[in-house]
Protein backbone atom coordinates (compact mmCIF):
# COMPACT_ATOMS: atom_id res chain seq x y z
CA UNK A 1 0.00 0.00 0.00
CA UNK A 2 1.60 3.10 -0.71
CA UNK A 3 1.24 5.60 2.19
CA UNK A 4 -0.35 9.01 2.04
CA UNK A 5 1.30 11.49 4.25
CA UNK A 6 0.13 14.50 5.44
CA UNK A 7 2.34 17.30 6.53
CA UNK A 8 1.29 19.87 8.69
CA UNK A 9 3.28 23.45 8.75
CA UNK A 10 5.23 25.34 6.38
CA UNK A 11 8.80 26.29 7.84
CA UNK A 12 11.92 25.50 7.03
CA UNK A 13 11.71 22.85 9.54
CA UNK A 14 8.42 21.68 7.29
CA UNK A 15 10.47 21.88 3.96
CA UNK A 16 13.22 19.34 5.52
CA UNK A 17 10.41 16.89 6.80
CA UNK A 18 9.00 17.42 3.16
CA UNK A 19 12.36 16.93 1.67
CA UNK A 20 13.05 14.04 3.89
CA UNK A 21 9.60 12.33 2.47
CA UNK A 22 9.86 13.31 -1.20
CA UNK A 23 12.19 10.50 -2.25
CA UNK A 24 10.36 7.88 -0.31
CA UNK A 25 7.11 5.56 -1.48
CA UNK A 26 4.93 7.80 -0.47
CA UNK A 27 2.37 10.67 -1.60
CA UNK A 28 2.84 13.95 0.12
CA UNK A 29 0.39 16.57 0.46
CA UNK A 30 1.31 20.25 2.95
CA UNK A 31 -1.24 22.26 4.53
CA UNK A 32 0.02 25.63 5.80
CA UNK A 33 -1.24 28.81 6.73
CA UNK A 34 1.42 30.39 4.11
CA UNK A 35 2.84 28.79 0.68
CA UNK A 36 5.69 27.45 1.30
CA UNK A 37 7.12 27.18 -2.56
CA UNK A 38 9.73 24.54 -1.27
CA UNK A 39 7.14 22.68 -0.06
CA UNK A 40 4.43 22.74 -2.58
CA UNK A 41 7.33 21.97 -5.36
CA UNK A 42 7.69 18.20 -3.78
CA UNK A 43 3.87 18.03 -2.64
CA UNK A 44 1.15 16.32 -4.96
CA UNK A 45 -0.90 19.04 -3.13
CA UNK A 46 -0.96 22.43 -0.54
CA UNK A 47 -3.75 24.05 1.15
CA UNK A 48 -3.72 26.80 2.98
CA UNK A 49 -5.45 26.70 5.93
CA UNK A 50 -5.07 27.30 9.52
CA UNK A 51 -2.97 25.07 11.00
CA UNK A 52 -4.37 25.24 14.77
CA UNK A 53 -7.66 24.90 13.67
CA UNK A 54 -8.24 20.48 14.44
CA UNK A 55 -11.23 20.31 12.15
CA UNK A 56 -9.78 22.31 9.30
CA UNK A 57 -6.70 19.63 9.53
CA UNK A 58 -8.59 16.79 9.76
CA UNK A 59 -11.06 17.56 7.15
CA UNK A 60 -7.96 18.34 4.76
CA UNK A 61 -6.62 14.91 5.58
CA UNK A 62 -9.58 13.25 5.03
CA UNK A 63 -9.98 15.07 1.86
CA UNK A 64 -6.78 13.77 0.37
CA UNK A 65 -6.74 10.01 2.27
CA UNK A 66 -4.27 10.88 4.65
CA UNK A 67 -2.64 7.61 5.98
CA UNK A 68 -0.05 9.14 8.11
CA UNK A 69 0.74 12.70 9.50
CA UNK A 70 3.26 14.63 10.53
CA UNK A 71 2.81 17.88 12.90
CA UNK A 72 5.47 19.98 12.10
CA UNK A 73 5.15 22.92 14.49
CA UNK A 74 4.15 23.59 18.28
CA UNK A 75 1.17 25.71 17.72
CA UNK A 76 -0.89 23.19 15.71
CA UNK A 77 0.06 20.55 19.06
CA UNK A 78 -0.70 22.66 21.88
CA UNK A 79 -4.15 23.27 19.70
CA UNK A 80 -4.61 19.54 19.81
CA UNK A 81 -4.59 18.92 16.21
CA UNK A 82 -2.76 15.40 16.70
CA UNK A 83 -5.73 14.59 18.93
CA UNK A 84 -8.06 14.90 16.19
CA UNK A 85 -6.02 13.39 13.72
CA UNK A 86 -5.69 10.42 15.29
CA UNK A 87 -9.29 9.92 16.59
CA UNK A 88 -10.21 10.85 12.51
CA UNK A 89 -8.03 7.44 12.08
CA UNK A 90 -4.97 9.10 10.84
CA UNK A 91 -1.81 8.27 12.52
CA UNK A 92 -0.17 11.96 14.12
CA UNK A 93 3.59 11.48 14.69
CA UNK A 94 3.63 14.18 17.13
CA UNK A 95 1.95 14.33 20.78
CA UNK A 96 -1.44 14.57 21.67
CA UNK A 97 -1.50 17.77 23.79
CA UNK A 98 -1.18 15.97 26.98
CA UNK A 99 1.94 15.22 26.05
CA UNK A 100 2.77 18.36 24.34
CA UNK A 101 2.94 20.01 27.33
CA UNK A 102 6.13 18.84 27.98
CA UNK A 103 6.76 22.40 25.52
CA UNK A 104 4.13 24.08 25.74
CA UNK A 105 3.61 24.46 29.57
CA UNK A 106 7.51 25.04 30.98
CA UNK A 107 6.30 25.40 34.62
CA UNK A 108 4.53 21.87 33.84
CA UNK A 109 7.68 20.79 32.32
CA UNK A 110 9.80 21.79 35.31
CA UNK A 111 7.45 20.07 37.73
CA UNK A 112 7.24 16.84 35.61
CA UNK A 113 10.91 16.66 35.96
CA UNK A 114 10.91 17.50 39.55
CA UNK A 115 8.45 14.74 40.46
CA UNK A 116 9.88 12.35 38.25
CA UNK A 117 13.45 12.94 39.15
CA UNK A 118 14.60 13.44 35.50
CA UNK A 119 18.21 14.33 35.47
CA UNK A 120 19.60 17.99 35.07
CA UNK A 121 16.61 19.79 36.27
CA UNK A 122 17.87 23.17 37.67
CA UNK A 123 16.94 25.06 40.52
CA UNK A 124 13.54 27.02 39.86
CA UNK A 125 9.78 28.32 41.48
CA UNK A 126 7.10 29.07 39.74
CA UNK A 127 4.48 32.40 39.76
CA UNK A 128 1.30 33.22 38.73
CA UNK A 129 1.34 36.57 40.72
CA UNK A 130 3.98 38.86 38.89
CA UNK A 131 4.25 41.24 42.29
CA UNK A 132 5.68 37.99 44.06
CA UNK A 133 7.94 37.16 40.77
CA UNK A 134 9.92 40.50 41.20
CA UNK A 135 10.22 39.77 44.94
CA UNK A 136 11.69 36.66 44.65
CA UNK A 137 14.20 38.23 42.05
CA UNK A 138 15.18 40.57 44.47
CA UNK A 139 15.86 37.91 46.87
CA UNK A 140 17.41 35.75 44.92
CA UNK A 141 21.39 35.37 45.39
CA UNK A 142 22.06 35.20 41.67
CA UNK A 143 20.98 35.10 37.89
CA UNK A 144 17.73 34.06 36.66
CA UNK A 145 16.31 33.06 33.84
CA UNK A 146 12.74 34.42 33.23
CA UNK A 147 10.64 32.50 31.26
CA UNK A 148 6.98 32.98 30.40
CA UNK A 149 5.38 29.40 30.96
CA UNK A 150 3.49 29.38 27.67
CA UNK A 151 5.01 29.63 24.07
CA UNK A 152 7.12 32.51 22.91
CA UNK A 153 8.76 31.12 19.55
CA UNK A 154 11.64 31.08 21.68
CA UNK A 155 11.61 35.19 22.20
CA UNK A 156 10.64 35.43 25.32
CA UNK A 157 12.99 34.23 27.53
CA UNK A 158 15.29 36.86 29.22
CA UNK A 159 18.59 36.22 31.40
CA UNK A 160 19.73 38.58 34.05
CA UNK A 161 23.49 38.99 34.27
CA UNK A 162 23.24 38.33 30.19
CA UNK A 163 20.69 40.06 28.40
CA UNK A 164 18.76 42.23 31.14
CA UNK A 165 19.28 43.89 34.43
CA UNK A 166 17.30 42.50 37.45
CA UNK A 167 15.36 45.70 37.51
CA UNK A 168 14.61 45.51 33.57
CA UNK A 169 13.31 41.74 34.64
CA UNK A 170 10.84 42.92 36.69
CA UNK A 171 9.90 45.58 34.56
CA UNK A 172 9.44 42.95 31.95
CA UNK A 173 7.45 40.74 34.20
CA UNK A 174 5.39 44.62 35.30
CA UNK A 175 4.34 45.19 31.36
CA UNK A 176 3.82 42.06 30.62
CA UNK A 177 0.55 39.86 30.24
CA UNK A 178 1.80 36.75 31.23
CA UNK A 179 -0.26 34.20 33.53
CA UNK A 180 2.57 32.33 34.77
CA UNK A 181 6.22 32.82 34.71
CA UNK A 182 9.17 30.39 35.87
CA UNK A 183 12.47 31.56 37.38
CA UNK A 184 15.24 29.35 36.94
CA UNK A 185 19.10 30.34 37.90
CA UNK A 186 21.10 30.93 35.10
CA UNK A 187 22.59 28.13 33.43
CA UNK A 188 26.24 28.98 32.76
CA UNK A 189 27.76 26.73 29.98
CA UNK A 190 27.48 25.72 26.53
CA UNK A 191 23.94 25.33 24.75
CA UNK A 192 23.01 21.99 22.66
CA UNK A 193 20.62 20.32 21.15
CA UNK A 194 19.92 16.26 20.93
CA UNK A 195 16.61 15.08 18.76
CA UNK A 196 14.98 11.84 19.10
CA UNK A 197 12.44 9.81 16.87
CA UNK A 198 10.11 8.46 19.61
CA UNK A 199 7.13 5.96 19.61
CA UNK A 200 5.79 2.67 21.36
CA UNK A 201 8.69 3.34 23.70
CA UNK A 202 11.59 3.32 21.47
CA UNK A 203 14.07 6.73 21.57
CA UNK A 204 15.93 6.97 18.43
CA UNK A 205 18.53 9.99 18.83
CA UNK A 206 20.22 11.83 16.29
CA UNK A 207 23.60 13.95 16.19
CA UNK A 208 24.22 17.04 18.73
CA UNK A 209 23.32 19.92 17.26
CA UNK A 210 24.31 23.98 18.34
CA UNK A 211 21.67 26.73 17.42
CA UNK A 212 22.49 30.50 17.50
CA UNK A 213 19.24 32.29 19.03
CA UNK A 214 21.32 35.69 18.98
CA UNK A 215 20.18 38.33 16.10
CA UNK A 216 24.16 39.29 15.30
CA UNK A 217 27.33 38.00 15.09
CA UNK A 218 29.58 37.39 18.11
CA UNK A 219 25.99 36.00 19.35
CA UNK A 220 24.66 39.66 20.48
CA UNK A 221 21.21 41.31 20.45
CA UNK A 222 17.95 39.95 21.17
CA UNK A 223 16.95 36.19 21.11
CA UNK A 224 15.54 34.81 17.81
CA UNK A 225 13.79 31.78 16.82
CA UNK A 226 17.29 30.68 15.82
CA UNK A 227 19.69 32.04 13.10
CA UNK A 228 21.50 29.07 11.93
CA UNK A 229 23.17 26.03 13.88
CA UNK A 230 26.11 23.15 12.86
CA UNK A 231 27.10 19.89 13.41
CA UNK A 232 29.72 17.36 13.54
CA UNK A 233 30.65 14.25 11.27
CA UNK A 234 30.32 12.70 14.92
CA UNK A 235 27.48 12.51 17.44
CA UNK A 236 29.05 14.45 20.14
CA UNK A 237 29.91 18.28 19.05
CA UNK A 238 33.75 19.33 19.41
CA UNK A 239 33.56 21.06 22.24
CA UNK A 240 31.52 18.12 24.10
CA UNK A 241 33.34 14.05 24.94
CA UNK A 242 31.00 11.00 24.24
CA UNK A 243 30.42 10.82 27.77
CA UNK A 244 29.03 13.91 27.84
CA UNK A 245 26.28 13.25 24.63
CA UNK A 246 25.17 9.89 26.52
CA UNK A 247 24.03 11.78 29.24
CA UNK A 248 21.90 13.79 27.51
CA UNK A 249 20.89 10.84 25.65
CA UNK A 250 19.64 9.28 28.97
CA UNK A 251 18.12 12.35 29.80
CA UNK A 252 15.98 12.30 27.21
CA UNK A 253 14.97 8.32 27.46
CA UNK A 254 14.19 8.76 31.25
CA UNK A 255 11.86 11.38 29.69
CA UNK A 256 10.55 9.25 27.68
CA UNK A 257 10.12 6.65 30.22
CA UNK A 258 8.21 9.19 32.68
CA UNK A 259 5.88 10.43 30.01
CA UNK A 260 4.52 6.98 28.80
CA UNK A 261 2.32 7.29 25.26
CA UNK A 262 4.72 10.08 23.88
CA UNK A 263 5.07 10.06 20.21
CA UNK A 264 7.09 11.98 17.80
CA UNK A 265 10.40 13.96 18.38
CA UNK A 266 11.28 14.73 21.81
CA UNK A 267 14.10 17.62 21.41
CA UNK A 268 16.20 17.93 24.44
CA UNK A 269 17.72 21.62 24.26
CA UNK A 270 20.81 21.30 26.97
CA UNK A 271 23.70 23.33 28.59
CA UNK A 272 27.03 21.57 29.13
CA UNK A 273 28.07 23.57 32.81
CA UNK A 274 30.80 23.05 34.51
CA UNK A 275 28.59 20.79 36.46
CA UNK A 276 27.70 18.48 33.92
CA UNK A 277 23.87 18.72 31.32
CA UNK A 278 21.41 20.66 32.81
CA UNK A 279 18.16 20.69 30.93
CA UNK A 280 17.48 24.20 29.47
CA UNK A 281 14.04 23.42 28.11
CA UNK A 282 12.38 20.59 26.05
CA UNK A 283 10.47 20.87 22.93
CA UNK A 284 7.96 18.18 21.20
CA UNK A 285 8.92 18.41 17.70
CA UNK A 286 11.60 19.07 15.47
CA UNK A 287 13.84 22.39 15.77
CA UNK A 288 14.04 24.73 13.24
CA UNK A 289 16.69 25.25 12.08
CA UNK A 290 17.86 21.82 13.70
CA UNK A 291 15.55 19.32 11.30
CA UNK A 292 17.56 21.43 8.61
CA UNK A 293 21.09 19.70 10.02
CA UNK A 294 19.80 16.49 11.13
CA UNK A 295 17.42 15.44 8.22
CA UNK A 296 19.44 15.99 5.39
CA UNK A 297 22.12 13.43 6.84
CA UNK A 298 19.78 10.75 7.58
CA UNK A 299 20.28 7.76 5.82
CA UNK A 300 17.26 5.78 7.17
CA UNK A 301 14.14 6.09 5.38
CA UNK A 302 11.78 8.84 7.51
CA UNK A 303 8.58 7.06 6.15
CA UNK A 304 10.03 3.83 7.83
CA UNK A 305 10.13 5.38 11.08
CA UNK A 306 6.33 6.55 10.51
CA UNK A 307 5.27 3.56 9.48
CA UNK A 308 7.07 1.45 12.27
CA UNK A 309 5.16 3.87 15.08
CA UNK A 310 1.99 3.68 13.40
CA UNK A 311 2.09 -0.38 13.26
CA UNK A 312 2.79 -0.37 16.81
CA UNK A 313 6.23 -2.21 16.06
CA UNK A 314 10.00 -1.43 17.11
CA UNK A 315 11.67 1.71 15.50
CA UNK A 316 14.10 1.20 13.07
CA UNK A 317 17.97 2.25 14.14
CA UNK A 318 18.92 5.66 12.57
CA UNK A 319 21.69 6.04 10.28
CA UNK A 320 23.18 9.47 9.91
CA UNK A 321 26.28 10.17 7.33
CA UNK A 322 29.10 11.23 8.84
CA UNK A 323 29.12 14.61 7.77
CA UNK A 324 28.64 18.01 9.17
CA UNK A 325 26.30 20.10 8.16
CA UNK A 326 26.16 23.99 9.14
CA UNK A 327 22.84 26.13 8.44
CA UNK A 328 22.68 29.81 7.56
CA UNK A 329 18.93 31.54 7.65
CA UNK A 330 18.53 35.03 5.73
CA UNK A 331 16.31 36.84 7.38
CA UNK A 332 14.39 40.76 6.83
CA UNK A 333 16.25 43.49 7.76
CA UNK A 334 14.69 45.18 11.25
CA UNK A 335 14.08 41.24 12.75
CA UNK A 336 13.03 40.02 15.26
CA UNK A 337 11.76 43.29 16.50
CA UNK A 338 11.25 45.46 13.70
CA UNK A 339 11.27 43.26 10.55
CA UNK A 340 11.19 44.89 7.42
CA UNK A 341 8.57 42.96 4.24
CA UNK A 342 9.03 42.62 0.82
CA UNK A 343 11.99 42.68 -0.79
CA UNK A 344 12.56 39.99 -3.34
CA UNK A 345 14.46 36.87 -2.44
CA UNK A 346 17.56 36.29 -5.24
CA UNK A 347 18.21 32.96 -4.29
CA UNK A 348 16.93 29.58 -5.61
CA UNK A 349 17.84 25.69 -6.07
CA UNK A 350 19.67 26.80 -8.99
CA UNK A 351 22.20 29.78 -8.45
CA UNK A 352 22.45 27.78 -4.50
CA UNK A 353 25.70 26.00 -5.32
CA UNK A 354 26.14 22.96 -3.50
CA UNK A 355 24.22 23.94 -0.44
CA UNK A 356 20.62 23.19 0.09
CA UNK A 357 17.57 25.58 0.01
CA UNK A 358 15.21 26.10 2.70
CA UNK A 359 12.26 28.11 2.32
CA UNK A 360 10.52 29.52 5.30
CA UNK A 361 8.30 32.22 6.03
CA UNK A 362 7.95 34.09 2.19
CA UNK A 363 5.45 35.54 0.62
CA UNK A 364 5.58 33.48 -3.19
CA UNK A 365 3.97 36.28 -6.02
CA UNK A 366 3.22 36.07 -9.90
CA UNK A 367 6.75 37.71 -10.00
CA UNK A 368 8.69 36.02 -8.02
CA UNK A 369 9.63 35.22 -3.68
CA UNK A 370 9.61 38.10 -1.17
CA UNK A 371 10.44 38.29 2.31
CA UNK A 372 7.81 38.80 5.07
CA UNK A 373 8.38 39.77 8.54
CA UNK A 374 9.46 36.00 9.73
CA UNK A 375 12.53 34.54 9.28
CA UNK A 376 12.85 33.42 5.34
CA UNK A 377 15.18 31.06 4.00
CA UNK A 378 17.74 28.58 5.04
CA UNK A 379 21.09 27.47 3.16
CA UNK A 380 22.77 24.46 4.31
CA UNK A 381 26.09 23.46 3.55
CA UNK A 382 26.81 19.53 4.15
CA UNK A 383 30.80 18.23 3.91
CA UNK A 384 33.71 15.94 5.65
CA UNK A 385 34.03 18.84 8.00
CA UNK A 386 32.62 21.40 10.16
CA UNK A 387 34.45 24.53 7.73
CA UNK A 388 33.83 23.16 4.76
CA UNK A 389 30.38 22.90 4.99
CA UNK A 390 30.25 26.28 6.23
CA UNK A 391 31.95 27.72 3.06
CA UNK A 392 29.18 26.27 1.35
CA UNK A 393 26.75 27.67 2.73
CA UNK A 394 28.58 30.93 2.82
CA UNK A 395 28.48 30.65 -1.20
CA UNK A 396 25.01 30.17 -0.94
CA UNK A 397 24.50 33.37 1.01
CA UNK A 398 26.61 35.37 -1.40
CA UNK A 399 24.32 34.26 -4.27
CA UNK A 400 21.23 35.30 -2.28
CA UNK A 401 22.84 38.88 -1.51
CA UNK A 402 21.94 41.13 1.32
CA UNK A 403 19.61 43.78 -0.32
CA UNK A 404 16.74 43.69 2.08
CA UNK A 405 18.59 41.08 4.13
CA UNK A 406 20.48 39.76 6.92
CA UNK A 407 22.16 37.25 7.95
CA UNK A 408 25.42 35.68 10.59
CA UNK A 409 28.05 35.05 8.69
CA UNK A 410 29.68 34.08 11.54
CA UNK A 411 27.85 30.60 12.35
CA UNK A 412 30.11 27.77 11.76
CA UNK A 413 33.56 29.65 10.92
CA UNK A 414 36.45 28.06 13.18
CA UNK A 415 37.07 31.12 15.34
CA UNK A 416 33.31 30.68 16.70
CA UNK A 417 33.89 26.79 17.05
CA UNK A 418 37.07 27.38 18.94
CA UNK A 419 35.43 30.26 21.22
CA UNK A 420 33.09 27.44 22.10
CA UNK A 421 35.95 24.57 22.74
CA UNK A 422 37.62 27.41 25.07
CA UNK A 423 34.95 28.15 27.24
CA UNK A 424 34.30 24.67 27.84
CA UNK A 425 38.34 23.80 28.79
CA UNK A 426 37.52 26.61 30.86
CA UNK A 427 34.29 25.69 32.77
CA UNK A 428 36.39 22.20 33.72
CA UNK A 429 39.40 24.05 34.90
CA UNK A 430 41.58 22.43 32.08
């Protein structure tokens, strides 16, 4: 039987899973709430619709004979769309929202870990009362993270001692309208990322991967949904041992173990301290721009995998190339907090080189692609090594010029790598 796949989203993170599925036995169709031209290039069909809305989703599925799905972003889970497709008798991989909260709810996620004594959980309270929020910042004897306890597309959180002032925390907490809030200390260390295929119990990791949330080079300015992120021809990254990757790996599988019925990707975002992993958050589906470094190096068939979890049977083992990959995204001039719409995007699969294209949030015209105010296209270079592959992308980015766009050139190059191998010597005291 050949498998009909829906695909829910329209990223970059979306045009990887889409990528990922294109070559396989399957029939692909996208639903989106923009038109993602990457995406509706490799699917036999796109609709745009509203991704959070569970009966517009499940009526598109039906519509097309949807045999599997796959739920690209958080939005559409926290809305419960997975619910509804798989009561409508299509297989979701990606949670119900019971299970989404693992994301979606961080003071939820911080108590889950608490009660279930899931390694790495830092030190944290949490407030629904933002009066007693700034009190307990003013007591507290050292840096906090502030996080709002619903979803911020990874904007929201701020860091005292880093990013803000504990007074311009509390005014943040003052102005804002946030229900609840957690405050965590300050994590201290070196930010990664470990993904995992999950379903009927099985955890199925892929290689460590390092995101850059900071708007400019040198990793300054406000926080992003992420500019662009690398990884190794190895598992582990180079400023991390093996040792150190296996214990996020059992991080994430006593996760697993605690949430019983999870399905999907369970992405572990982590900090290496001086300590050891600490857990900075966990998200229930792929990262974007991190399903644009792991997918493209997976070997194993991703339809498998969905097939495998729907069928209630063991997941295949993943095989990733052993290559690094290293992922640039262009975005408007102005973002994240005054973004800047419509100028027209240069680039395409053509004049892209060897790197791949990854279209994201654009606005697709008669005349041609143009930038909106998200984040909106990816390049990804993929090579033996960590600097080659960034010189590919880097050619990729100098064919899609700057006019009306920016970008970090600085993601990948081997004085950033090296910064990040020298703070870690220096957390362990070597």
């Amino acid at each position: 039987m050949t498998e009909t796949v829906l695909l829910v989203g329209g990223g970059g993170r979306e045009h990887a899973i889409a990528r990922a599925l294109a070559d396989s036995e399957a029939d692909l169709y996208a639903c989106a709430g923009n038109r993602n031209p990457g995406i509706a290039a490799v699917a036999a069909g796109f609709e745009a619709l509203d991704t959070t809305n569970p009966t517009a989703v499940t009526t598109y599925a039906n519509e097309v004979g949807a045999t599997l799905a796959v739920v690209g972003p958080e939005a559409p889970l926290a809305a419960g769309v997975a619910d509804a497709l798989d009561e409508a008798g299509v297989y979701a991989f990606g949670p119900q929202e019971a299970e989404a909260r693992i994301e979606t709810d961080k003071a939820f996620q911080r108590r889950f870990m608490r009660e279930n004594d899931i390694p790495g959980c830092p030190d944290f309270a949490t407030f629904d009362d933002m009066d007693a929020a700034c009190e307990y910042i003013d007591e507290y004897d050292g840096d906090l993270a502030v996080k709002p306890a619903g979803l911020t597309g990874g904007k929201g959180v701020k860091v005292t001692g880093d990013q803000v002032t504990k007074e311009e925390a509390k005014e943040y907490l003052r102005n804002s309208d946030y229900d609840r809030v957690v405050l965590e200390e300050r994590l201290v260390g070196e930010e990664f990322t470990v993904q995992a295929l999950v379903a009927n119990g099985d955890v199925r990791v892929s290689p460590a991967v390092q995101d850059h949330k900071r708007a400019y080079e040198g990793d300054e300015g406000p926080n992003t949904g992420g500019m662009g992120s690398y990884s190794d021809a190895t598992l582990e990254l180079p400023f991390m041992t093996e040792d150190e990757y296996m214990d996020a790996v059992d991080v994430l599988e006593a996760t697993v173990d605690a949430l019983e019925g999870f399905k999907g990707v369970l992405y572990g975002q982590f900090m290496l301290t001086a300590e050891g992993i600490k857990v900075v958050e966990f998200n229930a589906r792929f990262g974007d721009p991190e399903a644009m470094n792991t997918l493209p190096v997976l070997n194993t068939d991703f339809l498998d995998v969905l097939v495998a979890a729907r069928e209630g049977e063991e997941l295949p083992q993943l095989s990733f190339a052993p290559q690094a990959t290293v992922c640039k995204y262009a975005v408007p001039d102005g973002y994240p907090t005054e973004p800047e719409a419509g100028a027209k995007v240069q680039i395409n699969e053509e004049n892209a080189g060897e790197a791949i294209l990854f279209y994201a949030s654009v606005d697709e015209r008669d005349d041609g692609i143009y930038t909106t105010t998200s984040r909106s296209f990816a390049v990804v270079g993929v090579a033996d090594t960590i600097s080659e592959a960034e010189q590919i992308a880097e050619d990729a980015l100098a064919a899609a010029g700057e006019e009306g766009l920016r970008m970090r050139h600085d993601i990948g190059k081997a004085d950033l790598v090296q910064q990040r191998i020298d703070h870690v010597r220096e957390l362990r005291g070597d």
